[in-house]
Protein backbone atom coordinates (compact mmCIF):
# COMPACT_ATOMS: atom_id res chain seq x y z
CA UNK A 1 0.00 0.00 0.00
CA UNK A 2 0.81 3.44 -0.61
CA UNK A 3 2.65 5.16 2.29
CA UNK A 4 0.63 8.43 2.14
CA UNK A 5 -2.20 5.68 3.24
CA UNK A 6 -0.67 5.01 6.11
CA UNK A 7 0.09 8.50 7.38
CA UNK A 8 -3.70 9.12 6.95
CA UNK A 9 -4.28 6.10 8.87
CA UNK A 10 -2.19 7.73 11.74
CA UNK A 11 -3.44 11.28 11.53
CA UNK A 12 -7.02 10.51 11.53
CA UNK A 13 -6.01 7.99 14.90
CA UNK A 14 -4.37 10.52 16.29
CA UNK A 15 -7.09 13.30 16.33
CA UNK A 16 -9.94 10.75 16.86
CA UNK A 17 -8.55 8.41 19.65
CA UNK A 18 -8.88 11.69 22.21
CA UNK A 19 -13.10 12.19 21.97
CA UNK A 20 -13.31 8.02 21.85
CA UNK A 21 -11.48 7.56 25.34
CA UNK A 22 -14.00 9.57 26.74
CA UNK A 23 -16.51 7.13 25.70
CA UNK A 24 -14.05 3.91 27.40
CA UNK A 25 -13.91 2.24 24.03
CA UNK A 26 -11.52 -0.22 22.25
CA UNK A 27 -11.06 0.75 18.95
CA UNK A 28 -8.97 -1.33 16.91
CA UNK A 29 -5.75 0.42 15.72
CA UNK A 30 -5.51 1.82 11.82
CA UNK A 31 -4.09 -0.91 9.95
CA UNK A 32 -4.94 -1.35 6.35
CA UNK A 33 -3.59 -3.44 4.31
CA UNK A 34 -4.32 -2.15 0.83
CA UNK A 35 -5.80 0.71 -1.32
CA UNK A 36 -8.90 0.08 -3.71
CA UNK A 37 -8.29 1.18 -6.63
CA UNK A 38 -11.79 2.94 -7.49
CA UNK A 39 -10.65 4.01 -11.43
CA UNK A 40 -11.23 -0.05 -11.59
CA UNK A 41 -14.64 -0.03 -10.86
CA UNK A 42 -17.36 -1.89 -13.83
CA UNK A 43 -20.20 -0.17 -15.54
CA UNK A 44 -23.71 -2.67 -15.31
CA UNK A 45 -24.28 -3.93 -18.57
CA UNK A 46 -27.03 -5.79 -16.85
CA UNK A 47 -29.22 -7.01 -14.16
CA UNK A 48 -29.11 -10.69 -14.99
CA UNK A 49 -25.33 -11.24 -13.54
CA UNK A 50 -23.11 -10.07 -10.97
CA UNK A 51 -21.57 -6.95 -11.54
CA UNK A 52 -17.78 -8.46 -11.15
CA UNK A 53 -19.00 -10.68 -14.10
CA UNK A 54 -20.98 -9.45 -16.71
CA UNK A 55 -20.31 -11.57 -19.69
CA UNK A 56 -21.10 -14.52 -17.08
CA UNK A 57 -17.86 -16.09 -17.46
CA UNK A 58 -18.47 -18.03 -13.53
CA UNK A 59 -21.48 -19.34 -15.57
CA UNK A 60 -23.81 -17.88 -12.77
CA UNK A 61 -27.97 -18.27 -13.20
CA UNK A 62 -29.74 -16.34 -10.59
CA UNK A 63 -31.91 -17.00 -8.30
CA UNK A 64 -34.99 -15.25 -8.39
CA UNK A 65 -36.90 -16.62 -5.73
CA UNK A 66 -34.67 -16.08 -3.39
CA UNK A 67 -33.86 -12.18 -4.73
CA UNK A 68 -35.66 -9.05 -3.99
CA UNK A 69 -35.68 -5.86 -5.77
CA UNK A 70 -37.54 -4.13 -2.90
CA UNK A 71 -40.61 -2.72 -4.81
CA UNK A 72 -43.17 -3.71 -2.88
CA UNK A 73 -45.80 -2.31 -0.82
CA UNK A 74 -43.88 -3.79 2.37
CA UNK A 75 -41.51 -6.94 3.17
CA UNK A 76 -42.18 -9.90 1.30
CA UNK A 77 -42.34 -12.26 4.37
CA UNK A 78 -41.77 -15.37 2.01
CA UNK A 79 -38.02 -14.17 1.67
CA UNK A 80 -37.44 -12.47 5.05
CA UNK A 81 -37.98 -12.10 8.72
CA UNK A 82 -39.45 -8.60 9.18
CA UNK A 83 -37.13 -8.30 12.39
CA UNK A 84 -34.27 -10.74 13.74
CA UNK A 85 -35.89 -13.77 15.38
CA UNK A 86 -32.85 -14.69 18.09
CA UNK A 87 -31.17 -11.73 18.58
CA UNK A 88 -32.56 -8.75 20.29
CA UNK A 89 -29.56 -6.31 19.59
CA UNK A 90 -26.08 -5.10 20.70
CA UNK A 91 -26.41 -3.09 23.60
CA UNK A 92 -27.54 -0.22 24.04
CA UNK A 93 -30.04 -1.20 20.50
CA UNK A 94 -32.34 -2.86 20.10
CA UNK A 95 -33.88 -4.39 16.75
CA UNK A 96 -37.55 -3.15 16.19
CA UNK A 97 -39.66 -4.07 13.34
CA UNK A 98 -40.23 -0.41 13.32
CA UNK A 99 -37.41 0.75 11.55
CA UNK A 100 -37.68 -1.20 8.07
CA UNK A 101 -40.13 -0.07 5.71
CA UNK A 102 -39.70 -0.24 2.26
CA UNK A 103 -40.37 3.13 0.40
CA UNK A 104 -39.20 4.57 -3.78
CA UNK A 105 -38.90 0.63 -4.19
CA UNK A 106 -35.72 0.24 -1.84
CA UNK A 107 -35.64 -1.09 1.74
CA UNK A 108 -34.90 1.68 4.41
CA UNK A 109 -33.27 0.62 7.91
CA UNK A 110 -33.86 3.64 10.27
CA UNK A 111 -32.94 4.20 13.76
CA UNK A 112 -35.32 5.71 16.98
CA UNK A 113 -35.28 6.37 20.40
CA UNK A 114 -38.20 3.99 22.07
CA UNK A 115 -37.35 4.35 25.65
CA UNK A 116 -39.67 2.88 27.71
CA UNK A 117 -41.01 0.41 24.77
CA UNK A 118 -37.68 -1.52 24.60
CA UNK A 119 -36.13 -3.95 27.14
CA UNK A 120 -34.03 -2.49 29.83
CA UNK A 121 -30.55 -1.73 28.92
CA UNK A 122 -31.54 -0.96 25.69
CA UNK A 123 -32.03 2.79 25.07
CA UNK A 124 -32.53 3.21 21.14
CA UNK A 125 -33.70 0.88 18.23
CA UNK A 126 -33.06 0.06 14.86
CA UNK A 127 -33.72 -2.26 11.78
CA UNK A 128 -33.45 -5.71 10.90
CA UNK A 129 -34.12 -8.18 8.41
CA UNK A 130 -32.82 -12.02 8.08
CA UNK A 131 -33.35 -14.17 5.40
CA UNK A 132 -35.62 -17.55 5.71
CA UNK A 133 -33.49 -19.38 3.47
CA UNK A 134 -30.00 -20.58 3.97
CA UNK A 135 -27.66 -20.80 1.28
CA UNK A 136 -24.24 -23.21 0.74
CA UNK A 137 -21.90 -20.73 -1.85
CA UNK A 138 -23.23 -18.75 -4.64
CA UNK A 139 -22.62 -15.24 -5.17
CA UNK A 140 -24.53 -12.29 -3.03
CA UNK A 141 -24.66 -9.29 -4.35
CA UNK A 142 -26.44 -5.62 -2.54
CA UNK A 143 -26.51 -2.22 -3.96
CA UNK A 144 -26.70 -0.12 -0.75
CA UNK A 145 -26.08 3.47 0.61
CA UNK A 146 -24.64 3.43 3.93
CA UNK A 147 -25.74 5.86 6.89
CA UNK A 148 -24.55 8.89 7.37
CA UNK A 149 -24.66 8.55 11.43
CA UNK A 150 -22.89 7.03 13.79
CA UNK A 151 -24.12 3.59 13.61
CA UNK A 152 -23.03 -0.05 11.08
CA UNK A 153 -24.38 -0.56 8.11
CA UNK A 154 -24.74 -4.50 7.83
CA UNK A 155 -24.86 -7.17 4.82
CA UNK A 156 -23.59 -10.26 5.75
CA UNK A 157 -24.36 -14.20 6.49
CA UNK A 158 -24.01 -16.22 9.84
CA UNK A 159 -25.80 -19.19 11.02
CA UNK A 160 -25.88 -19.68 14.70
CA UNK A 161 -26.00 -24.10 15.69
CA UNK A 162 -25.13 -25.58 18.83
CA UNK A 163 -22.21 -27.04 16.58
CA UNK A 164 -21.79 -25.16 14.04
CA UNK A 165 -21.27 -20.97 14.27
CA UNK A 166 -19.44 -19.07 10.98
CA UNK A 167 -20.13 -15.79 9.75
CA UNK A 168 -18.98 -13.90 6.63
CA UNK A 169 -19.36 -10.33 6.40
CA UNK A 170 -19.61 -8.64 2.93
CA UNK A 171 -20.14 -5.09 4.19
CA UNK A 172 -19.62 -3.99 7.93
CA UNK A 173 -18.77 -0.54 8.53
CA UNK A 174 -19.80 2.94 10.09
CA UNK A 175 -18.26 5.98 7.52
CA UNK A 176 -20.34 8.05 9.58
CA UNK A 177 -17.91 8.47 11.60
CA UNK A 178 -15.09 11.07 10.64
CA UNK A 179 -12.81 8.10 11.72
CA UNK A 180 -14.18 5.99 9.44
CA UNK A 181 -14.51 7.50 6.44
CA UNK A 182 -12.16 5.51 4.46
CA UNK A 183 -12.17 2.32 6.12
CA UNK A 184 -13.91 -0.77 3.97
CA UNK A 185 -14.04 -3.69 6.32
CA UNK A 186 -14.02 -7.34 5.92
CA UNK A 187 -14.39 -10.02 8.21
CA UNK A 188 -14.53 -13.62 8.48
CA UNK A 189 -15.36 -15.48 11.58
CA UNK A 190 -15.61 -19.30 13.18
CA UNK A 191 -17.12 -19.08 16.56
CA UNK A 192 -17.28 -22.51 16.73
CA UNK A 193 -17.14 -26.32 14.14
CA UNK A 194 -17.59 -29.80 14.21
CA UNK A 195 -14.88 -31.99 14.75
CA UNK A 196 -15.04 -32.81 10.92
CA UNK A 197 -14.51 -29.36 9.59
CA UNK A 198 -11.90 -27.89 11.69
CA UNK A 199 -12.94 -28.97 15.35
CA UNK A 200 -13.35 -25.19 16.09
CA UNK A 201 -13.62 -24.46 20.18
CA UNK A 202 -12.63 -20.84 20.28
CA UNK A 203 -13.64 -18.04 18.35
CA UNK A 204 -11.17 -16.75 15.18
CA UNK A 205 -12.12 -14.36 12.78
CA UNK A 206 -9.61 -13.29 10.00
CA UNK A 207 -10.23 -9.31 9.45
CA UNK A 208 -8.73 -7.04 7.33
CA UNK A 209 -8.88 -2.94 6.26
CA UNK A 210 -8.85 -1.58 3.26
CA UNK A 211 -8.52 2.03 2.17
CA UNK A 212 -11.08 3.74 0.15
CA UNK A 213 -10.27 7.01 -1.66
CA UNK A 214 -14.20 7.73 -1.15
CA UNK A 215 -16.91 8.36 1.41
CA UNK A 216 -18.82 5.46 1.44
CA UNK A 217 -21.96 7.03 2.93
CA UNK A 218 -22.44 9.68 -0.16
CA UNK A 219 -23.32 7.34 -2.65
CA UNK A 220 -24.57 3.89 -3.53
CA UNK A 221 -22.03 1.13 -3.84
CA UNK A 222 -22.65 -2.60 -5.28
CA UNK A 223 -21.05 -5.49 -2.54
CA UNK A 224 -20.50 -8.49 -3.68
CA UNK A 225 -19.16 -12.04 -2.59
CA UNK A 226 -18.30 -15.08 -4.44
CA UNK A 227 -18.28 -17.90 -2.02
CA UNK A 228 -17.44 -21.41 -3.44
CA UNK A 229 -15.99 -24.52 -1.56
CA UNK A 230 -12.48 -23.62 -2.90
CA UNK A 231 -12.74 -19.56 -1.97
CA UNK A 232 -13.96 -16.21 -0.31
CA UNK A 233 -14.18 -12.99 -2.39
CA UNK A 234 -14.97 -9.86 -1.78
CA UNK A 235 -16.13 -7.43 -4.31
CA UNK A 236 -17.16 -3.27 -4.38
CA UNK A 237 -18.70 -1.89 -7.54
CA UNK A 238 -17.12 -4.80 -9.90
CA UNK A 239 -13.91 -4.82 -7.93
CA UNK A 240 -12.32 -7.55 -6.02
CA UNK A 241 -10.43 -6.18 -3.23
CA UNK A 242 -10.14 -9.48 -0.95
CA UNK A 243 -9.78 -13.43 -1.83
CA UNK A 244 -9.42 -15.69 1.44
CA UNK A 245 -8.84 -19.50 0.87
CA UNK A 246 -12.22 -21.44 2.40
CA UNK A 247 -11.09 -23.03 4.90
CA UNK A 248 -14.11 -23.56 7.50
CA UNK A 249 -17.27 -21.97 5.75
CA UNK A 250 -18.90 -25.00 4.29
CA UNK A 251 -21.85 -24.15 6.57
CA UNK A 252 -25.32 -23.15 5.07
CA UNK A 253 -25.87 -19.66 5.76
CA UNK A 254 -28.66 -16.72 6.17
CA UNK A 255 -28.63 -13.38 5.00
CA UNK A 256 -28.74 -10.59 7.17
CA UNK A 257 -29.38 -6.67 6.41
CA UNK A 258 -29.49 -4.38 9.26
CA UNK A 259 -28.21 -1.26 11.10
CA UNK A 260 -26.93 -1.08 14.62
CA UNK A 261 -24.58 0.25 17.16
CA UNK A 262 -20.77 -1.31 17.89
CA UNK A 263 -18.49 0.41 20.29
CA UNK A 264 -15.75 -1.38 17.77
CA UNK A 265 -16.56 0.95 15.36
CA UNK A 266 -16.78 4.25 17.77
CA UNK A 267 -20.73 3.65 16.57
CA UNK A 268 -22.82 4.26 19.66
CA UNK A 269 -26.47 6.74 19.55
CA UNK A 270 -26.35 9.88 19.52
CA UNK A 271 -29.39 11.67 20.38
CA UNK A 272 -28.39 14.80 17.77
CA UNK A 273 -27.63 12.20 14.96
CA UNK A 274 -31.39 9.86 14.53
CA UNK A 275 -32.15 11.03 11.19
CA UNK A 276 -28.87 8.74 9.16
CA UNK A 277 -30.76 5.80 6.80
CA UNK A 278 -29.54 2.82 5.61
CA UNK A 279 -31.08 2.01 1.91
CA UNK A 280 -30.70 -0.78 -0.12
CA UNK A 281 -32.10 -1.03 -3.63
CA UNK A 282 -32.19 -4.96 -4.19
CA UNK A 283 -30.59 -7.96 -2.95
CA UNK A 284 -29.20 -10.68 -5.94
CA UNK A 285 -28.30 -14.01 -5.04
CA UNK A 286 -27.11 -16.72 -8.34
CA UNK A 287 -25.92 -20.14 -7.72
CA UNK A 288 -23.31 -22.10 -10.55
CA UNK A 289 -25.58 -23.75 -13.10
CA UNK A 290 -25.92 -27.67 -12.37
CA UNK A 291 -24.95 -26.43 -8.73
CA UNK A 292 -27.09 -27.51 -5.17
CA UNK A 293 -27.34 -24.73 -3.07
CA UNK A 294 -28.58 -25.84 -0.35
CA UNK A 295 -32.11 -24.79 -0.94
C-alpha cells in the first residue's frame, strides 16, 4: 500500500482516539492493508449477472426466488424475517420491526429512540431483516447506501447451531464516523465447528482494512461475494479487493441486512444524529448452473 495511506491512517487515529477515550472504548488500531483502486470499478451492462462478471464467465444463473428488488408495498415475508428472530440487539439497541419499511422501491433501515417500549438496557432501536433461506456458496450481491450517522451498516451471512457458528461479512462498517470514512471492512469469523470441519472451540475471525479514496456514505455502492468450496471474495462496484482460501465456511448460511450500534466501530447513539438511513435497492443471489445450493 501506498505510504501516504498510512500516514492518513495515523493522523485521523491521532485526532480521533482523544473524543473516543471519553466514551471507554476499544477501537482497533488503523491498519490497512491495501488501497482500492476505485478508477477499476465496472459499468452494469445488466441485471441478470453479478456486476464483477458481466459476460457470465463463472457461468452464474440467478436466483430469483430467493432475490428481492424491494418494490413492494412492504416486506415480502416469504423471503425475510421482518425483524431478527434470536437476537434482540447489541447493547444499548435494540432491533424493532419499526425501523424497516420499504419506500421509492428500496428497503430503508432507520434508527429511533423507544425508551420505555424496549427492554431495559436498551435505550434506542433500529432495523433488521434475516433471510428464511440458507444458502451453501453462490454469489450475493447488494446495492446499498450506507448511513450517514454514527451507527453499522450491515450485509452479511451467519448461522448460529449448537455445533456449528461461521459468519462472513460482505459489508460492515460505520463511515459516519469522521474516523471511518475511508475504512472498507471485511471479516470472516468461526465461533465454533464440528470436529469434521476444523474442530473449532474458540472463536477466530480473519479481518482485514482496506482504504477507500471515497466516502462510502455519499453514494450507492454494489457489494459483492463469491463464495465457493475452494474460496472467499470480496467485491465493491465490480472490484475484487479481498480473496481468502475457504477453509471452515462450508456451513449453510442466512442473510442478514441491518443497522446497529458497535463500540468497535466508535458507533454508539447519539441523540443529535437519529435522522442517518440505511437504503438498499435490491438484494441478488445466483448459484453455478448444475450447482445444489442448499435450498
Amino acid at each position: 500500500m501506498k505510504s501516504k495511506f498510512y500516514l492518513v491512517g495515523i493522523i485521523i487515529l491521532y485526532f480521533s482516539i482523544g473524543a473516543l477515550q471519553a466514551q471507554n472504548l476499544t477501537i482497533p488500531p488503523k491498519n490497512y492493508v491495501d488501497t482500492v483502486d476505485v478508477s477499476l470499478s465496472v459499468q452494469r451492462a445488466n441485471n441478470k449477472f453479478p456486476l464483477s462478471d458481466q459476460n457470465n464467465k463463472g457461468e452464474w444463473k440467478l436466483l430469483k426466488k430467493y432475490s428481492d428488488e424491494f418494490d413492494k408495498p412492504k416486506i415480502n415475508e416469504k423471503i425475510w424475517y421482518p425483524n431478527n428472530p434470536k437476537w434482540k440487539g447489541r447493547k444499548p439497541t435494540y432491533f424493532h420491526g419499526s425501523n424497516v419499511v420499504l419506500e421509492n422501491g428500496e428497503a430503508v433501515f432507520r434508527v429511533n429512540k423507544h425508551n420505555e417500549e424496549i427492554p431495559e438496557g436498551y435505550t434506542h432501536t433500529a432495523g433488521f431483516i434475516k433471510s428464511k433461506n440458507k444458502f451453501l456458496y453462490g454469489y450475493f450481491e447488494a446495492e446499498m447506501k450506507l448511513m450517514d450517522a454514527p451507527w453499522v451498516s450491515g450485509f452479511w451471512m451467519t448461522n448460529v447451531s449448537k455445533d456449528w457458528w461461521t459468519e462472513i461479512d460482505i459489508c460492515e462498517n460505520a463511515p459516519g464516523l469522521s474516523y471511518n470514512r475511508n475504512d472498507l471492512n471485511s471479516n470472516i469469523h468461526v465461533f465454533r465447528a464440528p470436529e469434521d470441519q476444523g474442530n473449532v472451540k474458540e472463536h477466530f475471525s480473519r479481518t482485514k482494512k482496506y482504504y477507500i479514496p471515497v466516502e462510502l456514505q455519499k453514494d450507492y455502492h454494489v457489494w459483492g461475494l463469491e463464495w465457493t468450496e475452494e474460496y472467499i471474495r470480496f467485491y465493491i462496484d465490480g472490484i475484487l479487493f479481498r480473496e481468502a482460501k475457504n477453509t471452515h465456511w462450508h456451513q449453510p448460511l442466512e442473510v442478514n441486512f441491518n443497522n446497529e450500534s458497535n463500540k468497535w466501530f466508535g458507533a454508539l447513539p447519539d441523540d443529535n444524529r437519529l435522522d442517518g438511513e440505511f437504503h438498499v435497492k435490491y438484494f441478488r443471489v445466483w448459484e453455478k448452473r448444475n450447482a445444489s445450493n442448499g435450498k
